[in-house]
C-alpha atoms as a PDB file:
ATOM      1  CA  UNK A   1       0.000   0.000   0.000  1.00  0.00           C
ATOM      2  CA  UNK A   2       1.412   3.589  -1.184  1.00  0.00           C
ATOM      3  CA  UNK A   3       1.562   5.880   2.135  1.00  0.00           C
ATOM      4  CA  UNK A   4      -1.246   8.582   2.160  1.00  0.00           C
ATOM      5  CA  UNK A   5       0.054  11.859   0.344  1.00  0.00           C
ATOM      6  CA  UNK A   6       0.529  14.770   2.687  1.00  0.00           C
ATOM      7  CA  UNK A   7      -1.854  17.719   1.844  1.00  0.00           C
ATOM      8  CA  UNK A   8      -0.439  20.687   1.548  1.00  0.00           C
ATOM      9  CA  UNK A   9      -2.418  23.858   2.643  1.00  0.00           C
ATOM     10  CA  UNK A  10      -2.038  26.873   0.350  1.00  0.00           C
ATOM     11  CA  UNK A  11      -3.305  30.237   1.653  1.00  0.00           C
ATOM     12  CA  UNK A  12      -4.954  30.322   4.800  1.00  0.00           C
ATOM     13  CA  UNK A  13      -8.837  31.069   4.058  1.00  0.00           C
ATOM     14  CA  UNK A  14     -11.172  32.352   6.901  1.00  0.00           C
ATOM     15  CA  UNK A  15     -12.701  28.600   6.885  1.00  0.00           C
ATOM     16  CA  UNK A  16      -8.947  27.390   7.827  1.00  0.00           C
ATOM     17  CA  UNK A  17      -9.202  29.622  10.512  1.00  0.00           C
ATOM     18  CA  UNK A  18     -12.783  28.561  11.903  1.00  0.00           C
ATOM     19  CA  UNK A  19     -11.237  25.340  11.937  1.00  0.00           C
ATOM     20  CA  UNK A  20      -8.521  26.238  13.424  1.00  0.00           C
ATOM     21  CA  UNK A  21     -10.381  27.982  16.226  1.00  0.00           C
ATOM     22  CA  UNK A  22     -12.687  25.039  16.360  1.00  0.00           C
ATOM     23  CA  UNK A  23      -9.385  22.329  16.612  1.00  0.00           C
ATOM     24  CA  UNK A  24      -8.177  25.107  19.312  1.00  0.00           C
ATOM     25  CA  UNK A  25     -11.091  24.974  21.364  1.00  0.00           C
ATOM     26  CA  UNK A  26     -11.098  21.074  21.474  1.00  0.00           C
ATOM     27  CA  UNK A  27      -7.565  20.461  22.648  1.00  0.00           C
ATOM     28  CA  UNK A  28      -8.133  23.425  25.683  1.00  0.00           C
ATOM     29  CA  UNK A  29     -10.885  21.651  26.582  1.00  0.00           C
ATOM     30  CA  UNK A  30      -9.576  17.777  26.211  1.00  0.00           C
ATOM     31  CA  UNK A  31     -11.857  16.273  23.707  1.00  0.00           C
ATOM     32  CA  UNK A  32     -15.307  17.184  21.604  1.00  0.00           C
ATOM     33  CA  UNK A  33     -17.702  16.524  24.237  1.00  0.00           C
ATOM     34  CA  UNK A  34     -16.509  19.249  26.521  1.00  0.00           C
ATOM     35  CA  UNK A  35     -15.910  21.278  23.935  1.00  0.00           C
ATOM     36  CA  UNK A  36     -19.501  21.309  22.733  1.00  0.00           C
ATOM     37  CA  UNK A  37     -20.491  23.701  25.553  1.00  0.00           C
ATOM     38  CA  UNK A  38     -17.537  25.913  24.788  1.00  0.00           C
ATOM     39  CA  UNK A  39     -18.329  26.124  21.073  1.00  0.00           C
ATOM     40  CA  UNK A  40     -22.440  26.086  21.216  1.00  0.00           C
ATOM     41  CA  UNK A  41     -22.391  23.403  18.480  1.00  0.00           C
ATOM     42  CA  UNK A  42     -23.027  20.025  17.988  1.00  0.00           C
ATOM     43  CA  UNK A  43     -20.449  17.618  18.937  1.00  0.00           C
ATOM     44  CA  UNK A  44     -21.358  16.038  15.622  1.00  0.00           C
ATOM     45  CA  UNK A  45     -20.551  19.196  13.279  1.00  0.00           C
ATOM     46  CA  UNK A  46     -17.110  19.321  15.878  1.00  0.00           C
ATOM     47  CA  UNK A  47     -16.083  16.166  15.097  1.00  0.00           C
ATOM     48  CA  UNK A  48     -17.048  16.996  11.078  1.00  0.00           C
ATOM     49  CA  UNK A  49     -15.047  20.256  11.478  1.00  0.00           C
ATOM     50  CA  UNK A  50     -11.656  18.160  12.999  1.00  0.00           C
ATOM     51  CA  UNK A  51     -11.929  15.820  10.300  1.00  0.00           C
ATOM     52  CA  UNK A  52     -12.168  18.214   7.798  1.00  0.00           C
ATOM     53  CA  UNK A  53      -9.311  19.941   9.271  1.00  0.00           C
ATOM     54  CA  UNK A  54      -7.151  16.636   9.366  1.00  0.00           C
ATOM     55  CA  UNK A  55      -7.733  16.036   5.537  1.00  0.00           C
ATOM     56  CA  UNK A  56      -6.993  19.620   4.788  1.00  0.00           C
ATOM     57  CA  UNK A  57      -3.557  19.314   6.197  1.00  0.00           C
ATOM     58  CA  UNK A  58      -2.835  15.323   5.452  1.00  0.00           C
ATOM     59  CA  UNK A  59      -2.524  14.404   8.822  1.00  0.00           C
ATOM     60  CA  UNK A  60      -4.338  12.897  12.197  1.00  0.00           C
ATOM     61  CA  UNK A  61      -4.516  15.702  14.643  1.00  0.00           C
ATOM     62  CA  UNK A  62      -6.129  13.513  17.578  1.00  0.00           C
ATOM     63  CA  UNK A  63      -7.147  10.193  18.886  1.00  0.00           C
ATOM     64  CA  UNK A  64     -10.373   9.610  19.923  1.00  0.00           C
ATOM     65  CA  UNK A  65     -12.377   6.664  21.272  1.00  0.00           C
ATOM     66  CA  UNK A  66     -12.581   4.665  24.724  1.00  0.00           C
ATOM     67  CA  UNK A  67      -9.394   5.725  25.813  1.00  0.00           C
ATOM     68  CA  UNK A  68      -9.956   9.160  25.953  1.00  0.00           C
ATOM     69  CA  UNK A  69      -9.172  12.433  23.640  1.00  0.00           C
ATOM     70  CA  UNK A  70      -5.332  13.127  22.912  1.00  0.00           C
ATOM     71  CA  UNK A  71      -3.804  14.479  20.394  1.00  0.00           C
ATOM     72  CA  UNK A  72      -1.004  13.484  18.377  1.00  0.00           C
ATOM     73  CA  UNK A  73       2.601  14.227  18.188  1.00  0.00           C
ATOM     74  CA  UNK A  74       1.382  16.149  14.764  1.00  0.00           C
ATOM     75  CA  UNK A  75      -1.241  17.583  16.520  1.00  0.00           C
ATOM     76  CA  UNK A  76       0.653  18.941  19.002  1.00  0.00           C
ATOM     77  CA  UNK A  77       3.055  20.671  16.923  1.00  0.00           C
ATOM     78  CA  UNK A  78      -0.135  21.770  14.896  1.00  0.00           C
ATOM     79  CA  UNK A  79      -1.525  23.176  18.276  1.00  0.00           C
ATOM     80  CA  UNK A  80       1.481  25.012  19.124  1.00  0.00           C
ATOM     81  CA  UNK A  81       1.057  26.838  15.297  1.00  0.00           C
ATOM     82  CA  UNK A  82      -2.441  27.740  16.016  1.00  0.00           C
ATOM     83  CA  UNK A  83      -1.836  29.322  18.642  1.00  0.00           C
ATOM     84  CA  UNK A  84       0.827  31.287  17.266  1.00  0.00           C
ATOM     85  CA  UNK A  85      -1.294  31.860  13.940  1.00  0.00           C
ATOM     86  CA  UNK A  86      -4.710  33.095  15.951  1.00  0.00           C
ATOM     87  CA  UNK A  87      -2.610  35.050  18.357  1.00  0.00           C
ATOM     88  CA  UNK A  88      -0.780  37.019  15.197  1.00  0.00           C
ATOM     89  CA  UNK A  89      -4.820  37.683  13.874  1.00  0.00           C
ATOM     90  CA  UNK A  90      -6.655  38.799  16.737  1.00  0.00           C
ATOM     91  CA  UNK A  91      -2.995  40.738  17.097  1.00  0.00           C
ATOM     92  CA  UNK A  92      -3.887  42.634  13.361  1.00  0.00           C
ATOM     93  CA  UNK A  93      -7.319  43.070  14.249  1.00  0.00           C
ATOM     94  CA  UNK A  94      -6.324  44.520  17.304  1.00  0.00           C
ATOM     95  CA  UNK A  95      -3.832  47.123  15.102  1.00  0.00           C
ATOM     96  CA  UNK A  96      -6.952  47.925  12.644  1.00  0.00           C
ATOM     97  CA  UNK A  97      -9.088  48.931  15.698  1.00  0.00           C
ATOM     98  CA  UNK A  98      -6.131  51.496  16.815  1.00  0.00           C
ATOM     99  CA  UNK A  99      -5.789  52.753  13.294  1.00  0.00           C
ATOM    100  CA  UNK A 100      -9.136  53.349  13.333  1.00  0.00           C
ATOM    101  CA  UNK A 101      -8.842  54.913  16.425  1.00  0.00           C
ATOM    102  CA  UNK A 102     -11.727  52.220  17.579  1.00  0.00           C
ATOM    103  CA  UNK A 103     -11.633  50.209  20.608  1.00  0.00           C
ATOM    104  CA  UNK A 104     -12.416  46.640  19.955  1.00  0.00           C
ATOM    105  CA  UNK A 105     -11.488  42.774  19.434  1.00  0.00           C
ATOM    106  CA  UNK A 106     -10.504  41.000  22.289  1.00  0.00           C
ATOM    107  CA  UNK A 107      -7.604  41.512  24.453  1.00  0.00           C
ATOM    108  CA  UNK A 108      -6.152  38.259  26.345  1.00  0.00           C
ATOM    109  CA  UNK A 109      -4.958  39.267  30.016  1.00  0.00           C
ATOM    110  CA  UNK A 110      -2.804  36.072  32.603  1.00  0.00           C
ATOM    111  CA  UNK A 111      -3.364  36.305  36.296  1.00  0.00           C
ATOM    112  CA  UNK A 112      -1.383  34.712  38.393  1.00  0.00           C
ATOM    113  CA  UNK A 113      -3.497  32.322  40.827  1.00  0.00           C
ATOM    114  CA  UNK A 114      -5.118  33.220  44.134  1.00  0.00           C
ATOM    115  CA  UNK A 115      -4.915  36.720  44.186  1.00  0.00           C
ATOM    116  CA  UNK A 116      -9.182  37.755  44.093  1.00  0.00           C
ATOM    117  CA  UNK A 117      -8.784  37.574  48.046  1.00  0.00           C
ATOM    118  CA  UNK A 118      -5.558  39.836  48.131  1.00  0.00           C
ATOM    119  CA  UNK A 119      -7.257  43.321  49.584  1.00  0.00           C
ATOM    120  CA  UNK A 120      -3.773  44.583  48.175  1.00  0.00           C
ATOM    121  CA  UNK A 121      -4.419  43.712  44.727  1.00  0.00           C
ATOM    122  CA  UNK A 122      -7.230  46.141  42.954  1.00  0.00           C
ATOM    123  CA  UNK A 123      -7.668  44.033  40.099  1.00  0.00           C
ATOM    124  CA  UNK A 124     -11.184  44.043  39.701  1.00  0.00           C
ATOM    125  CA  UNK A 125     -11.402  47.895  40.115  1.00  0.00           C
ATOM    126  CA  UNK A 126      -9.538  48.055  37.195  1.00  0.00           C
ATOM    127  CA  UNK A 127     -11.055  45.741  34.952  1.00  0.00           C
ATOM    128  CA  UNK A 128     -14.407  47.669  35.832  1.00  0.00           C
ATOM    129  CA  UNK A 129     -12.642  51.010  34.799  1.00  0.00           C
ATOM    130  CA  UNK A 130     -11.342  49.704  31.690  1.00  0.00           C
ATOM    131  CA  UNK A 131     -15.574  48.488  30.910  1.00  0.00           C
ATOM    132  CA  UNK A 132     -16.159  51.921  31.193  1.00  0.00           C
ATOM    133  CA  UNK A 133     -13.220  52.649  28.896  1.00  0.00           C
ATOM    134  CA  UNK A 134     -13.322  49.851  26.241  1.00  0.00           C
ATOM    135  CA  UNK A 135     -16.878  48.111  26.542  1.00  0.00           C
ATOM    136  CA  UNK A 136     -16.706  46.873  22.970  1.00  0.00           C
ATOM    137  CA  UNK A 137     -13.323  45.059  23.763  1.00  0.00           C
ATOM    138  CA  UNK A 138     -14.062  41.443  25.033  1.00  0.00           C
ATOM    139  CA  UNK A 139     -11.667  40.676  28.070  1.00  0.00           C
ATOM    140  CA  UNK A 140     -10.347  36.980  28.291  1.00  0.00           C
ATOM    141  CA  UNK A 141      -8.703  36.258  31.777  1.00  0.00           C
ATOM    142  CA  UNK A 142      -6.258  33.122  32.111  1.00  0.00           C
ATOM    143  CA  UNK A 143      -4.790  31.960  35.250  1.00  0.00           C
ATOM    144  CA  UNK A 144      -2.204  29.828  35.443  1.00  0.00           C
ATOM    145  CA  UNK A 145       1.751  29.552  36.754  1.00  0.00           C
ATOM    146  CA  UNK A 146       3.970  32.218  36.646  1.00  0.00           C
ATOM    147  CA  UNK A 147       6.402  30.191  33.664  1.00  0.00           C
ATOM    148  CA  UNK A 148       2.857  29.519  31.586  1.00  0.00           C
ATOM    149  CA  UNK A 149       2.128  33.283  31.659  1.00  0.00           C
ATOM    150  CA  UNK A 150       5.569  34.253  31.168  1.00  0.00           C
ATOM    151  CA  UNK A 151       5.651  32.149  27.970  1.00  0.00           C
ATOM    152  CA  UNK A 152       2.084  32.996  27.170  1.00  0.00           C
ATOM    153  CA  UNK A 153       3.246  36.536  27.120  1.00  0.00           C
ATOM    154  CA  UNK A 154       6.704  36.197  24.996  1.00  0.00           C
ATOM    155  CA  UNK A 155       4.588  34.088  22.752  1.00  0.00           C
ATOM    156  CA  UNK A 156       2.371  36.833  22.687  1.00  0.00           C
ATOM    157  CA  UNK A 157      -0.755  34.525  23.260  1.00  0.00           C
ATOM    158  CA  UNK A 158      -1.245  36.878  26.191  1.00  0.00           C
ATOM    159  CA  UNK A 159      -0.849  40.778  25.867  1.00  0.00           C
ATOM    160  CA  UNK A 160      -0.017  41.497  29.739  1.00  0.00           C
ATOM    161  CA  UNK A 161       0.537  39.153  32.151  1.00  0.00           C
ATOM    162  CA  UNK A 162       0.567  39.477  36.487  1.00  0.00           C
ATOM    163  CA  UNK A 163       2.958  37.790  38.181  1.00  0.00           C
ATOM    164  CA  UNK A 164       4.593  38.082  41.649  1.00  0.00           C
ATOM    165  CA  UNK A 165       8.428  38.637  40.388  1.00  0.00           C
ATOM    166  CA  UNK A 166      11.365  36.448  41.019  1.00  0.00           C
ATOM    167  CA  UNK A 167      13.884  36.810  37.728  1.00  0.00           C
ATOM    168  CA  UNK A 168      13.403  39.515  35.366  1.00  0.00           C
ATOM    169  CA  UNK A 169      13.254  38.958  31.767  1.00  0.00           C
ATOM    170  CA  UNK A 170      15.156  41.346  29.490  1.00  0.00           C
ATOM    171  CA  UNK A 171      12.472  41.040  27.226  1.00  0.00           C
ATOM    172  CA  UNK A 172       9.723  41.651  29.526  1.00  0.00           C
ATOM    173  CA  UNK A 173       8.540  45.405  30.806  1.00  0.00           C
ATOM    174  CA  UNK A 174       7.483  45.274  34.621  1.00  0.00           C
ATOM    175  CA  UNK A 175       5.494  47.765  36.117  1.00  0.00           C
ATOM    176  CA  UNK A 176       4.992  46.566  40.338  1.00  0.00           C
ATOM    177  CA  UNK A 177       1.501  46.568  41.344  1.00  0.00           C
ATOM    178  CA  UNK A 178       1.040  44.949  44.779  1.00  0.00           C
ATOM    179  CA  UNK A 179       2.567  43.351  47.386  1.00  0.00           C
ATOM    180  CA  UNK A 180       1.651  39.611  48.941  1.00  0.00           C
ATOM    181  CA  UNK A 181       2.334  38.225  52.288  1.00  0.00           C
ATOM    182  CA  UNK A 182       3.386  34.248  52.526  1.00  0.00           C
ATOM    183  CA  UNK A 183       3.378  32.821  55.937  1.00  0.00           C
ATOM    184  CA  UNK A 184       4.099  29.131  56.873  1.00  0.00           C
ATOM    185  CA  UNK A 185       1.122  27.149  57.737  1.00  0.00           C
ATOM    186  CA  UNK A 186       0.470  24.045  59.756  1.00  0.00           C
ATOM    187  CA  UNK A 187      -2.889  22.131  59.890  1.00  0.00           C
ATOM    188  CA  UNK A 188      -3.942  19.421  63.042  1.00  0.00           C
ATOM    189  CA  UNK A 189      -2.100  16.381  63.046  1.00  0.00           C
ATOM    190  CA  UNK A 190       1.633  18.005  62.466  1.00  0.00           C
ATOM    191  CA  UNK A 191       3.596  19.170  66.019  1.00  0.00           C
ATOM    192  CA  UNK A 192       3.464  22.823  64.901  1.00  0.00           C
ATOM    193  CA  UNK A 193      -0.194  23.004  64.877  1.00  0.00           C
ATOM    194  CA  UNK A 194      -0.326  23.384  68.554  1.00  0.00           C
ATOM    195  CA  UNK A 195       1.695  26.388  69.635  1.00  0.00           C
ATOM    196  CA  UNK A 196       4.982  25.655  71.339  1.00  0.00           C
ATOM    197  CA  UNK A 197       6.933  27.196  74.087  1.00  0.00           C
ATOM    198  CA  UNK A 198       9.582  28.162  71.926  1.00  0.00           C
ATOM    199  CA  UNK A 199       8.812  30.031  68.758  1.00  0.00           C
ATOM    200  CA  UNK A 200      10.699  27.945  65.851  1.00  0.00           C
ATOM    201  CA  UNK A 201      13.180  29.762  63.356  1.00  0.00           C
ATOM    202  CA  UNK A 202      14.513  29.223  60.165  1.00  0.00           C
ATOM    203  CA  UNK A 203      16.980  26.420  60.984  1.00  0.00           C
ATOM    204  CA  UNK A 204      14.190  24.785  62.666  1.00  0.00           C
ATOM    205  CA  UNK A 205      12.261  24.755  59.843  1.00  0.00           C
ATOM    206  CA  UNK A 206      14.758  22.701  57.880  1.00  0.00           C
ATOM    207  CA  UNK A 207      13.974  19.883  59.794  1.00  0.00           C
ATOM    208  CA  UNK A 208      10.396  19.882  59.198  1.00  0.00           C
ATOM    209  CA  UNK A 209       8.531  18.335  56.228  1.00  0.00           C
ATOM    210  CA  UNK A 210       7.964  21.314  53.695  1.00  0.00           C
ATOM    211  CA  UNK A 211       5.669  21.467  50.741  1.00  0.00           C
ATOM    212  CA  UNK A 212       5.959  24.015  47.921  1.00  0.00           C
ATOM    213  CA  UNK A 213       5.750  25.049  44.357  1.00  0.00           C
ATOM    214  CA  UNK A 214       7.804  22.700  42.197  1.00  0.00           C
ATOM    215  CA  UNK A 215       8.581  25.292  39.579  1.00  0.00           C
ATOM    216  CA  UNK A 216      10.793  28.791  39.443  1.00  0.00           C
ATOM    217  CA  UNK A 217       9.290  31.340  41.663  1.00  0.00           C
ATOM    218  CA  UNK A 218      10.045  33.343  44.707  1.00  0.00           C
ATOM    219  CA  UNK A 219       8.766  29.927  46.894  1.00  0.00           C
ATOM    220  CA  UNK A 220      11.052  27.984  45.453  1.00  0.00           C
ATOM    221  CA  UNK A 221      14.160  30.344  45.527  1.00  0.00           C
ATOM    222  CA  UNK A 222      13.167  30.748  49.090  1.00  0.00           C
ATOM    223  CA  UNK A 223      14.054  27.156  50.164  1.00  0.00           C
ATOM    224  CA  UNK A 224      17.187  27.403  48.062  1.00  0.00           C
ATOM    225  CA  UNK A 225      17.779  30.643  49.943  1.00  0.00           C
ATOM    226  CA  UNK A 226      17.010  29.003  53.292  1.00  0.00           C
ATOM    227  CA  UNK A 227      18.460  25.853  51.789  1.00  0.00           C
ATOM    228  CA  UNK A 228      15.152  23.705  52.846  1.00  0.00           C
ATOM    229  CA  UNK A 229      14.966  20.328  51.190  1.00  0.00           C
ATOM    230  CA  UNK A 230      11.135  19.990  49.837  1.00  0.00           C
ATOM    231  CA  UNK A 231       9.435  16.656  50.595  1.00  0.00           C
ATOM    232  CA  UNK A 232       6.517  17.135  48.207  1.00  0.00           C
ATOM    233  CA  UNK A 233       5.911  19.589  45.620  1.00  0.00           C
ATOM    234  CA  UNK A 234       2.487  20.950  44.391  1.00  0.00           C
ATOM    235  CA  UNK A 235       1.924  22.798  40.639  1.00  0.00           C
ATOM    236  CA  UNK A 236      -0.591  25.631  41.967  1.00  0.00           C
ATOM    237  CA  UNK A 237      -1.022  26.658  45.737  1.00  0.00           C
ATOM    238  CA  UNK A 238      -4.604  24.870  46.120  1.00  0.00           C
ATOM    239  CA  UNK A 239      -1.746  21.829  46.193  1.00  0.00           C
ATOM    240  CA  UNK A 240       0.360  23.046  48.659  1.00  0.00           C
ATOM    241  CA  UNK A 241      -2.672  23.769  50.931  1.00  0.00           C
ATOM    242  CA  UNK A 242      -3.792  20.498  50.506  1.00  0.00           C
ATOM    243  CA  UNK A 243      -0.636  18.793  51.243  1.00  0.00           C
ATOM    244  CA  UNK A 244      -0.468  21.392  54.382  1.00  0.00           C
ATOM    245  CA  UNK A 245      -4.606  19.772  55.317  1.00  0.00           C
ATOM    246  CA  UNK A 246      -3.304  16.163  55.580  1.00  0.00           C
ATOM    247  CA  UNK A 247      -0.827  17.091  58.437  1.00  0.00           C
ATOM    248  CA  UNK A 248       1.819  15.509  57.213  1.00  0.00           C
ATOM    249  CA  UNK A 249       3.631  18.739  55.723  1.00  0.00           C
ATOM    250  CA  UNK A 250       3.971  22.504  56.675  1.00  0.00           C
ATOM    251  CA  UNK A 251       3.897  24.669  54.009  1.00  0.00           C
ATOM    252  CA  UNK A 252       3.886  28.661  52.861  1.00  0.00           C
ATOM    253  CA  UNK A 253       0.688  30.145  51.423  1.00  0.00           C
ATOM    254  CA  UNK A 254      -0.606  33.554  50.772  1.00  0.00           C
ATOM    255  CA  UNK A 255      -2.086  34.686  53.861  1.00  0.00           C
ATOM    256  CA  UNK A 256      -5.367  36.207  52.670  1.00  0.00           C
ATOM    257  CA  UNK A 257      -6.002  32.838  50.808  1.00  0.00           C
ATOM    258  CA  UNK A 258      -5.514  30.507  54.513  1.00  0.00           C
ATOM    259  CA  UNK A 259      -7.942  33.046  56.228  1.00  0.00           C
ATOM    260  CA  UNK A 260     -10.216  31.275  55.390  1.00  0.00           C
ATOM    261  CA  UNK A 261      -8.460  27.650  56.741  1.00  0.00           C
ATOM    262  CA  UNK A 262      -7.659  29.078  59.575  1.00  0.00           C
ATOM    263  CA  UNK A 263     -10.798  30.810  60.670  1.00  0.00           C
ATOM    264  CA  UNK A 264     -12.316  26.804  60.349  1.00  0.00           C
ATOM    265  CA  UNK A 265      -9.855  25.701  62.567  1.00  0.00           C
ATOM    266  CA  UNK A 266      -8.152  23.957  59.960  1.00  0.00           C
ATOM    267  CA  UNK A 267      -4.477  25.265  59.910  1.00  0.00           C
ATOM    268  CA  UNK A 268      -2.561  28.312  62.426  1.00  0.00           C
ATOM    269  CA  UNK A 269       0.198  29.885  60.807  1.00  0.00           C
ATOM    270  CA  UNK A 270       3.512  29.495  62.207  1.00  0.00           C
ATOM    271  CA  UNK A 271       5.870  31.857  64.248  1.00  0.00           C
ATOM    272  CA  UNK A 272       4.409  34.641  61.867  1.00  0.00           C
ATOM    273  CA  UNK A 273       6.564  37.203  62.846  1.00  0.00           C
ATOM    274  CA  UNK A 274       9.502  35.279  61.661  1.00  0.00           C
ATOM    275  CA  UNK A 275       8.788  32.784  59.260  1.00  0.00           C
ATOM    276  CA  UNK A 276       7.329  34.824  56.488  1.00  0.00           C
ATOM    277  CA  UNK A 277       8.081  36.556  53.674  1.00  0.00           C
ATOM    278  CA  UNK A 278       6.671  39.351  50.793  1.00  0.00           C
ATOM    279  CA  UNK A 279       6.170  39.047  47.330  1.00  0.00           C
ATOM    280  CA  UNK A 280       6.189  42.216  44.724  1.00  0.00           C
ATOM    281  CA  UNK A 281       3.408  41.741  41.782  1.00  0.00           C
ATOM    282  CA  UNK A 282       4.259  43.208  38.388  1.00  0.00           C
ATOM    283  CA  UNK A 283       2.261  43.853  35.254  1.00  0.00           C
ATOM    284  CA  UNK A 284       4.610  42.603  32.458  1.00  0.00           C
ATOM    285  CA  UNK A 285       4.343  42.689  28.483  1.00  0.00           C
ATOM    286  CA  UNK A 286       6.677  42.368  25.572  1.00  0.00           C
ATOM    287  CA  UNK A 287       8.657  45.511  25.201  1.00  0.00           C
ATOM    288  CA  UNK A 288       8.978  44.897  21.351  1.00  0.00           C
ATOM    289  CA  UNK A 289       6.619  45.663  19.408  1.00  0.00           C
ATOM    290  CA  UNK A 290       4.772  47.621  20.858  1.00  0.00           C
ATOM    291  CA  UNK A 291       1.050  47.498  23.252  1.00  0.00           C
ATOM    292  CA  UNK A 292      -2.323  47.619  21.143  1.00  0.00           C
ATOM    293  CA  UNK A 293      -4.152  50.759  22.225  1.00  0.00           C
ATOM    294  CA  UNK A 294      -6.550  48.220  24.147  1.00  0.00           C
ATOM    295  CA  UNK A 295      -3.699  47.009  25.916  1.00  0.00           C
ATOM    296  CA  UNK A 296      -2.096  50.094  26.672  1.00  0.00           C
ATOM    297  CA  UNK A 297      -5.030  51.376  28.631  1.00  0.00           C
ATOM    298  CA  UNK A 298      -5.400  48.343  30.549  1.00  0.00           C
ATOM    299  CA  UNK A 299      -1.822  48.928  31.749  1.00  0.00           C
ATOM    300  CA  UNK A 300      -2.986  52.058  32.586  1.00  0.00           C
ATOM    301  CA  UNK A 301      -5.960  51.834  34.625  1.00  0.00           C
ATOM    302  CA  UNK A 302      -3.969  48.557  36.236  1.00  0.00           C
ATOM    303  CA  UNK A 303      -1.539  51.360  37.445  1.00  0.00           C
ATOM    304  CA  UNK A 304      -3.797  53.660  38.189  1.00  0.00           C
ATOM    305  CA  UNK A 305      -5.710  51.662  40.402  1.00  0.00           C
ATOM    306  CA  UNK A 306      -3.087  50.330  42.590  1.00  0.00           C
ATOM    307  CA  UNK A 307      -0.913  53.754  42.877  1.00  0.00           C
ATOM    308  CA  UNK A 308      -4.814  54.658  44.894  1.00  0.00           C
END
């Protein structure tokens, strides 16, 4: 049998792009079922659209069936150019608007996690500022890690980023926002739960069970600081909390987001005064090329409300 020829796509047409969008949408949301909701079409006219996208290129883009959704190598590497290509054309319709001296399109904003119950951080007062500003423009707001929105924003998938700050980029503009207390917690079940005579220090803490972030950020450059050997590592701070709720670990969080756990009874923080320490939150973007006028005034009321 003669292997299938590979297709090979000549100019990208606006239906490319739907299905592009539509192959997009599935992947974010692992598989066609999920996606259905997302899209507001049948998952029978998703599955046509992938399909149709797959023999428009020459190649399988995802497996589907019993064992789940997941795409292929291909479709990986076809995901990663998607993104790339729909970022670059909401980034020119973006540019028309400004020509036009219009405000409109959609402008794509990362948030670092667990930061709506930082009183510090006046995030939401600016997004309603910028509604009154730019109500035409449709806001998307991802949260994820601090290297995902880093990347996100180099990539220019995401026009502005906020991240607490722990290495600065040379390609990255940061403008500091807000400020975020981490304390070390301890839940019932570990010996630091119930207060102590003494009040334990740094060194003590290095012979205690500590969970943290198991990626770059200013957690983990605090235990290399402190040089405190991690016994389990979480990808998001929900984690560490949880590995803090079993007993078995102690770990830092922010301290507006363990009110709540600690208010239940259901962790004290630990030595407070001592074992704790700040982190700075910057806006960043690319500084080449430059901000789309939506962007820009994002920045701006972002400033704005946080120099109040």
């Amino acid at each position: 049998m003669q292997p299938k020829s590979k297709a090979l796509l000549g100019r990208v047409s606006d239906i490319d792009l739907r299905l592009l969008r539509v192959f997009k949408a599935v992947a974010d949301c692992g598989g066609m079922a999920a996606a259905e909701l997302e899209l507001n079409i049948a998952m029978s006219t998703i599955s046509r659209h992938i399909k149709d996208l797959e023999e428009r290129l020459g190649l399988v883009l995802c497996r589907r069936g019993r064992a789940g959704f997941a795409l292929s190598p291909e479709g990986e590497r076809v995901y990663a150019a998607a993104e790339h290509l729909l970022s670059a054309t909401e980034s020119f319709r973006s540019s028309l608007h400004d020509i036009h001296r219009g405000l409109g399109g959609e402008l794509h904003v990362a948030l670092f996690e667990k930061t709506a119950t930082n009183p510090a951080a006046r995030i939401p007062q600016a997004i309603a500022r910028f509604r009154d500003v730019a109500p035409e423009v449709e806001l998307h707001l991802h949260v994820g890690s601090i290297t995902m929105i880093e990347q996100g924003v180099m990539g220019g998938q995401f026009l502005l980023g906020i991240i607490p700050e722990h290495r600065r980029s040379e390609s990255l503009a940061y403008d500091e926002l807000f400020d975020e207390v981490m304390k070390l917690y301890a839940a019932p079940g570990h010996p630091w739960f119930a207060p102590g005579r003494q009040t334990p220090g740094w060194k003590d803490l290095g012979t205690q069970a500590l969970a943290g972030l198991g990626y770059h950020s200013p957690n983990m450059m605090l235990a290399h600081e402190h040089r405190l050997t991690r016994e389990a590592t979480a990808s998001d701070q929900e984690g560490v909390a949880t590995l803090v709720l079993s007993g078995g670990f102690v770990g830092f969080l922010p301290d507006h987001y363990a009110d709540t756990f600690v208010q239940r009874g259901q962790m004290r923080a630990v030595a407070p005064r001592t074992l704790n320490y700040s982190c700075r939150f910057s806006c960043v973007h690319r500084r080449a090329p430059a901000l789309s006028r939506a962007a820009q005034i994002f920045r701006d009321v972002l400033i704005e409300a946080h120099q109040r």
